[in-house]
PDB file of N, CA and C in Angstrom:
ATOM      1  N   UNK A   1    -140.785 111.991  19.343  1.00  0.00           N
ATOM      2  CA  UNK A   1    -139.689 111.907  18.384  1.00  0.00           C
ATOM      3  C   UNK A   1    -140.155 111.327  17.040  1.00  0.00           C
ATOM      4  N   UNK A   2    -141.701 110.503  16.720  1.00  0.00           N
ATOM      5  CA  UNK A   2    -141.893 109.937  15.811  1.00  0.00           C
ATOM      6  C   UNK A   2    -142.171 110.965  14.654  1.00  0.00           C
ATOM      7  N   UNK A   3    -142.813 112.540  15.261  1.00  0.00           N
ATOM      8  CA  UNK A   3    -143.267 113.299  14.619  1.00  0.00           C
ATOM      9  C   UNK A   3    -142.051 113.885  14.306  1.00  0.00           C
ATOM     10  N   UNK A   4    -141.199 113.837  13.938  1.00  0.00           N
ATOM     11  CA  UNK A   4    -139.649 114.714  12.929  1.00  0.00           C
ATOM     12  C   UNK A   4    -139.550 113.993  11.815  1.00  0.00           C
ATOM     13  N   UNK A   5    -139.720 114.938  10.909  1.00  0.00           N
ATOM     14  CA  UNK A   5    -139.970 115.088   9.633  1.00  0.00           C
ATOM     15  C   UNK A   5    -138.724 115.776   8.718  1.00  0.00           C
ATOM     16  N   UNK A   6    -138.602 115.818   7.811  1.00  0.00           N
ATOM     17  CA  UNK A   6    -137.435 116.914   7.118  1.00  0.00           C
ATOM     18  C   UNK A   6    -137.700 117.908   7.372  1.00  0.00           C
ATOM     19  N   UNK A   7    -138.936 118.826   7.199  1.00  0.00           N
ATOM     20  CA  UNK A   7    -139.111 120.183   7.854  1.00  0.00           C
ATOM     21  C   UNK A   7    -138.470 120.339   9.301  1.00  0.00           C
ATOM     22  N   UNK A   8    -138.751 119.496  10.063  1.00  0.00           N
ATOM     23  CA  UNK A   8    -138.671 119.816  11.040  1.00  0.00           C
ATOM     24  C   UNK A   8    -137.013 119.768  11.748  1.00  0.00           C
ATOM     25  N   UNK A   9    -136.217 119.010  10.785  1.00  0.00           N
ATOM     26  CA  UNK A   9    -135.133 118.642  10.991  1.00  0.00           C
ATOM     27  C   UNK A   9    -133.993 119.986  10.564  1.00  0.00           C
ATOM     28  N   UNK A  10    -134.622 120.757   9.199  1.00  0.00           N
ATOM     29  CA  UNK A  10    -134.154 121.948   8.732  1.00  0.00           C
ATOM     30  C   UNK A  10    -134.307 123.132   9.852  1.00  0.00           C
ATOM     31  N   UNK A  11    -135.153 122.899  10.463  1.00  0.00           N
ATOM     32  CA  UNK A  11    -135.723 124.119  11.451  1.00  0.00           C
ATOM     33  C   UNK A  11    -134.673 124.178  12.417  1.00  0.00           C
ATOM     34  N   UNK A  12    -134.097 122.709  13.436  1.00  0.00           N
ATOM     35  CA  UNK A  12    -133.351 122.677  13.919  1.00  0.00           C
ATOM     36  C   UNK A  12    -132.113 122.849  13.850  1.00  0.00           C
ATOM     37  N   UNK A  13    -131.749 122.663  12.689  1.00  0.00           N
ATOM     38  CA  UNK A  13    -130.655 122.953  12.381  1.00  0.00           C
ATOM     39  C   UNK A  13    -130.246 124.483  11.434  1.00  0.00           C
ATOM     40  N   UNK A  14    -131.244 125.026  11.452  1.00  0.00           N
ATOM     41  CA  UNK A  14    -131.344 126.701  11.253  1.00  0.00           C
ATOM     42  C   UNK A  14    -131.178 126.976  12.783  1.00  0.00           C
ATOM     43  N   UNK A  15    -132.293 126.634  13.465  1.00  0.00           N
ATOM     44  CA  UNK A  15    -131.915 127.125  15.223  1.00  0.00           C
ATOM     45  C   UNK A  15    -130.849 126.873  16.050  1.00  0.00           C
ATOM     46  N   UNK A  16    -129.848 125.995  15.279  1.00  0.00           N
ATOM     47  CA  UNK A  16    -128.302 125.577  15.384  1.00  0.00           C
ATOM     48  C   UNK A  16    -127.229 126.621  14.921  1.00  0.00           C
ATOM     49  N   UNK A  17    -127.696 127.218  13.764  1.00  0.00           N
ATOM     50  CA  UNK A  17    -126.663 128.024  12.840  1.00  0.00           C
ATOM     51  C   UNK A  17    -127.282 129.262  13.255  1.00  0.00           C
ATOM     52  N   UNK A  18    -127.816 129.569  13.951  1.00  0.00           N
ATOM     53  CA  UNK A  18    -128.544 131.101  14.844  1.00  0.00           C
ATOM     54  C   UNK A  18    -128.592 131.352  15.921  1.00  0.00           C
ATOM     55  N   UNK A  19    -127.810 129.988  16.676  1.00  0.00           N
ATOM     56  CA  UNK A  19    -128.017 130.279  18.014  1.00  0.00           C
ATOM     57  C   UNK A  19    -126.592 131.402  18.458  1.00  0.00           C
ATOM     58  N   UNK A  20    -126.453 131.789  19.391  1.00  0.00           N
ATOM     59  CA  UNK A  20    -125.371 132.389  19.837  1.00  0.00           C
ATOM     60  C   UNK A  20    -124.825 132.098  21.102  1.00  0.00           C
ATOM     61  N   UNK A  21    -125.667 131.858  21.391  1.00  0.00           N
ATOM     62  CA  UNK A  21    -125.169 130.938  23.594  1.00  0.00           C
ATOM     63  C   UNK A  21    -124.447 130.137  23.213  1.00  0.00           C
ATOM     64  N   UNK A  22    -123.595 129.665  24.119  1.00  0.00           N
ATOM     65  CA  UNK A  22    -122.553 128.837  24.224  1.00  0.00           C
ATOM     66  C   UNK A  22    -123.128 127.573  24.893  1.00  0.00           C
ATOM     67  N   UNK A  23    -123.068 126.397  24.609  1.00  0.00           N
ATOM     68  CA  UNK A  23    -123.967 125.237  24.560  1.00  0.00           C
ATOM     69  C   UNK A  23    -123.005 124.578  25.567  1.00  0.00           C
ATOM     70  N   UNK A  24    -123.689 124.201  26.987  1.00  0.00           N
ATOM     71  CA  UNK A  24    -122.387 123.275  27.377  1.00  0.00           C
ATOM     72  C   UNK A  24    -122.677 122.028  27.256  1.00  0.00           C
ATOM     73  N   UNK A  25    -123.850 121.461  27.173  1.00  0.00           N
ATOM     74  CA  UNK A  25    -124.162 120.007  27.012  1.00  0.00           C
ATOM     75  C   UNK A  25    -124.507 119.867  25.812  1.00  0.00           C
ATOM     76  N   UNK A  26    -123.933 119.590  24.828  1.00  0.00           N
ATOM     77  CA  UNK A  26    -124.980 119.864  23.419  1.00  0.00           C
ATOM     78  C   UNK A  26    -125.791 118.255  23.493  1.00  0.00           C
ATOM     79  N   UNK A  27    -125.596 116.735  24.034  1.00  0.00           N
ATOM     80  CA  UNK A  27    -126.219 115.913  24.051  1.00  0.00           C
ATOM     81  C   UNK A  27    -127.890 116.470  24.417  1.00  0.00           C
ATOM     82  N   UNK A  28    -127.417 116.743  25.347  1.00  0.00           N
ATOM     83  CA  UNK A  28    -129.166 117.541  26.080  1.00  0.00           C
ATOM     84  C   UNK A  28    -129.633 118.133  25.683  1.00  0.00           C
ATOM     85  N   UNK A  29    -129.017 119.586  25.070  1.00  0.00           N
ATOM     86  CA  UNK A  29    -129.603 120.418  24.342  1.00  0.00           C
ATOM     87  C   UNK A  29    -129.939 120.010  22.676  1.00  0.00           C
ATOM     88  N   UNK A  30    -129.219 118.933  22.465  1.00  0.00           N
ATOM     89  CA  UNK A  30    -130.158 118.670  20.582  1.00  0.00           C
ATOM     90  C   UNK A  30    -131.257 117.952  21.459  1.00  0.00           C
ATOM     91  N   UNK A  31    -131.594 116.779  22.039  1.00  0.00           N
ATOM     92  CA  UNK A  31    -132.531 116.481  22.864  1.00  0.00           C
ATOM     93  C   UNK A  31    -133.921 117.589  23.032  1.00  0.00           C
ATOM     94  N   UNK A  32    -133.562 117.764  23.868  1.00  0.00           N
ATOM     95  CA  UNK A  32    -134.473 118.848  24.167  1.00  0.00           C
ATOM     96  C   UNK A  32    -134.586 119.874  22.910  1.00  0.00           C
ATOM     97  N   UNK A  33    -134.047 120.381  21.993  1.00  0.00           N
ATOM     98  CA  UNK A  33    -134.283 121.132  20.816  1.00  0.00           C
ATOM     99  C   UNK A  33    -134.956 119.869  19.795  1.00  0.00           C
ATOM    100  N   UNK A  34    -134.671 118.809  19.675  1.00  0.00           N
ATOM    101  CA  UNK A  34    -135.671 117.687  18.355  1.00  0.00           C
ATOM    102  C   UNK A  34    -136.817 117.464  19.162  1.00  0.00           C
ATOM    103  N   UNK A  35    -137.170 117.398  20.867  1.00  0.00           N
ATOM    104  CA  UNK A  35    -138.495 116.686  21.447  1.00  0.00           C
ATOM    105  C   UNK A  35    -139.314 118.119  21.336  1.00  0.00           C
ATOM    106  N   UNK A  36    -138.828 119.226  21.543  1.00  0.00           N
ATOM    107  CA  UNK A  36    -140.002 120.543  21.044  1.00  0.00           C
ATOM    108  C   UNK A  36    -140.008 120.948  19.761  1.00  0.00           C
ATOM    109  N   UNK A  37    -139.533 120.336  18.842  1.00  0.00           N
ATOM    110  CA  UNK A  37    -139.577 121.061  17.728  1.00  0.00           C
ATOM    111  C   UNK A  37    -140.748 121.009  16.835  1.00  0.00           C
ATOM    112  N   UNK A  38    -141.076 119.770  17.230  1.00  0.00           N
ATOM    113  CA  UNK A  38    -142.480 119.413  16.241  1.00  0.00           C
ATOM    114  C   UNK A  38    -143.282 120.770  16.717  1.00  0.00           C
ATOM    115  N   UNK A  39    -143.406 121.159  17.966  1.00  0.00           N
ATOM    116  CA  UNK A  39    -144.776 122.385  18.531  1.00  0.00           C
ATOM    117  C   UNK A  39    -144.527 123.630  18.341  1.00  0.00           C
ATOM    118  N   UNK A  40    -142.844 124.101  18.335  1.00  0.00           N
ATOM    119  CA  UNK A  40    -142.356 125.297  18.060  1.00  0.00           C
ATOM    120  C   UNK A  40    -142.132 125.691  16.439  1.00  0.00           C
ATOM    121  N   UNK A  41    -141.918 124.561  15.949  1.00  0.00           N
ATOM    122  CA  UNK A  41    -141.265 125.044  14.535  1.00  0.00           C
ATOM    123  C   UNK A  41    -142.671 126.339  13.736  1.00  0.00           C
ATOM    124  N   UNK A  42    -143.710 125.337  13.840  1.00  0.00           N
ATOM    125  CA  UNK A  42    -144.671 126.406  12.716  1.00  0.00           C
ATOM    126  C   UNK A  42    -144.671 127.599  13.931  1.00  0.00           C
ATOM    127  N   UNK A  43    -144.581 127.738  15.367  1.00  0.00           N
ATOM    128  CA  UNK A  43    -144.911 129.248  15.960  1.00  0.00           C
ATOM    129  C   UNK A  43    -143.574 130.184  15.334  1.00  0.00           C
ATOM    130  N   UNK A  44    -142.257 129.541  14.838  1.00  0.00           N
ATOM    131  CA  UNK A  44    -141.452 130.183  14.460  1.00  0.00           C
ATOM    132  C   UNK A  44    -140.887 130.476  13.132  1.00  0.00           C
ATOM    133  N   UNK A  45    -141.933 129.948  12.116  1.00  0.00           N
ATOM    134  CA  UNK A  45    -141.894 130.440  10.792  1.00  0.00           C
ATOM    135  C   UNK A  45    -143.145 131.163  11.150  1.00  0.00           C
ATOM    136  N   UNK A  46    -144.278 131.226  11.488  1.00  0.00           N
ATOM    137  CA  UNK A  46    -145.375 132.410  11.185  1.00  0.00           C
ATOM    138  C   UNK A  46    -144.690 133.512  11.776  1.00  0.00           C
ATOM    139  N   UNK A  47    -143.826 133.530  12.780  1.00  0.00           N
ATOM    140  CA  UNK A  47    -143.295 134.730  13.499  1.00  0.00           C
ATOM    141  C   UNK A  47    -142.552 135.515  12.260  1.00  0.00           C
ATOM    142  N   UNK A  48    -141.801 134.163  11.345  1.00  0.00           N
ATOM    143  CA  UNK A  48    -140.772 134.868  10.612  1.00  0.00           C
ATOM    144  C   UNK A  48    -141.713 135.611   8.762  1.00  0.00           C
ATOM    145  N   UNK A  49    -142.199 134.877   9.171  1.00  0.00           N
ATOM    146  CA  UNK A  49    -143.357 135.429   7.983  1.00  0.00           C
ATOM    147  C   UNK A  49    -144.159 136.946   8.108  1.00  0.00           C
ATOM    148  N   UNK A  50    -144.765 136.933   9.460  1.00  0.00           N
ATOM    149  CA  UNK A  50    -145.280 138.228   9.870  1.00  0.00           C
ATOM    150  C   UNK A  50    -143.879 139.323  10.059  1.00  0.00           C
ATOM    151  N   UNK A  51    -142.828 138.848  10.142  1.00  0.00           N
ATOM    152  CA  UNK A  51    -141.696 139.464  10.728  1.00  0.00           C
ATOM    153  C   UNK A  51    -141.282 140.240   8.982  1.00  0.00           C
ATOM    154  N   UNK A  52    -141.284 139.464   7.660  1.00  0.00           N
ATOM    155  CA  UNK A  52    -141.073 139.572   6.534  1.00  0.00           C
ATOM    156  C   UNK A  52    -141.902 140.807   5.534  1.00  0.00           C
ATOM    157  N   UNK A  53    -143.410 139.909   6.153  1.00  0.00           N
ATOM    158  CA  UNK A  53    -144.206 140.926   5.030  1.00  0.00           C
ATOM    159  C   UNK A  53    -145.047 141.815   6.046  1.00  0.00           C
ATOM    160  N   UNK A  54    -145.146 142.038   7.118  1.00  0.00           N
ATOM    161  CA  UNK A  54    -146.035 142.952   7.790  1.00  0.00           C
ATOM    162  C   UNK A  54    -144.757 143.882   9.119  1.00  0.00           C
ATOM    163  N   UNK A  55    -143.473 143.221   8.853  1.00  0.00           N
ATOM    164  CA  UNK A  55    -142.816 144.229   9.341  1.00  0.00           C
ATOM    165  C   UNK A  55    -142.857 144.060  11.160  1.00  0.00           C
ATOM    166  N   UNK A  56    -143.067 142.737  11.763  1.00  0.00           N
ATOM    167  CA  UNK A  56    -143.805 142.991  13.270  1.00  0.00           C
ATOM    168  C   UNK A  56    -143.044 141.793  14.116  1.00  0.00           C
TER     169      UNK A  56
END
């Protein structure tokens, strides 16, 4: 948790305003969405980057 940063805090809360499942615990689930975010966030901007300019 020491590693959340503002980047990393925007990410989550983009993956908040995109999600579409219906959340029944949201205590657990921000939990568990801020303790992976530090490792997922950059795999999910290069996704969105390659997704932008190479179309993939």
């Amino acid at each position: 948790m020491e590693k959340i940063d503002f980047h990393t805090m925007e990410y989550v809360l983009e993956c908040l305003r995109n999600n579409t499942t219906k959340v029944r615990d949201i205590r657990s689930y921000m939990l568990t969405t801020l303790y992976n975010a530090p490792v997922t966030c950059s795999n999910y901007y290069k996704a969105e980057v390659n997704h932008d300019f190479y179309g993939q």
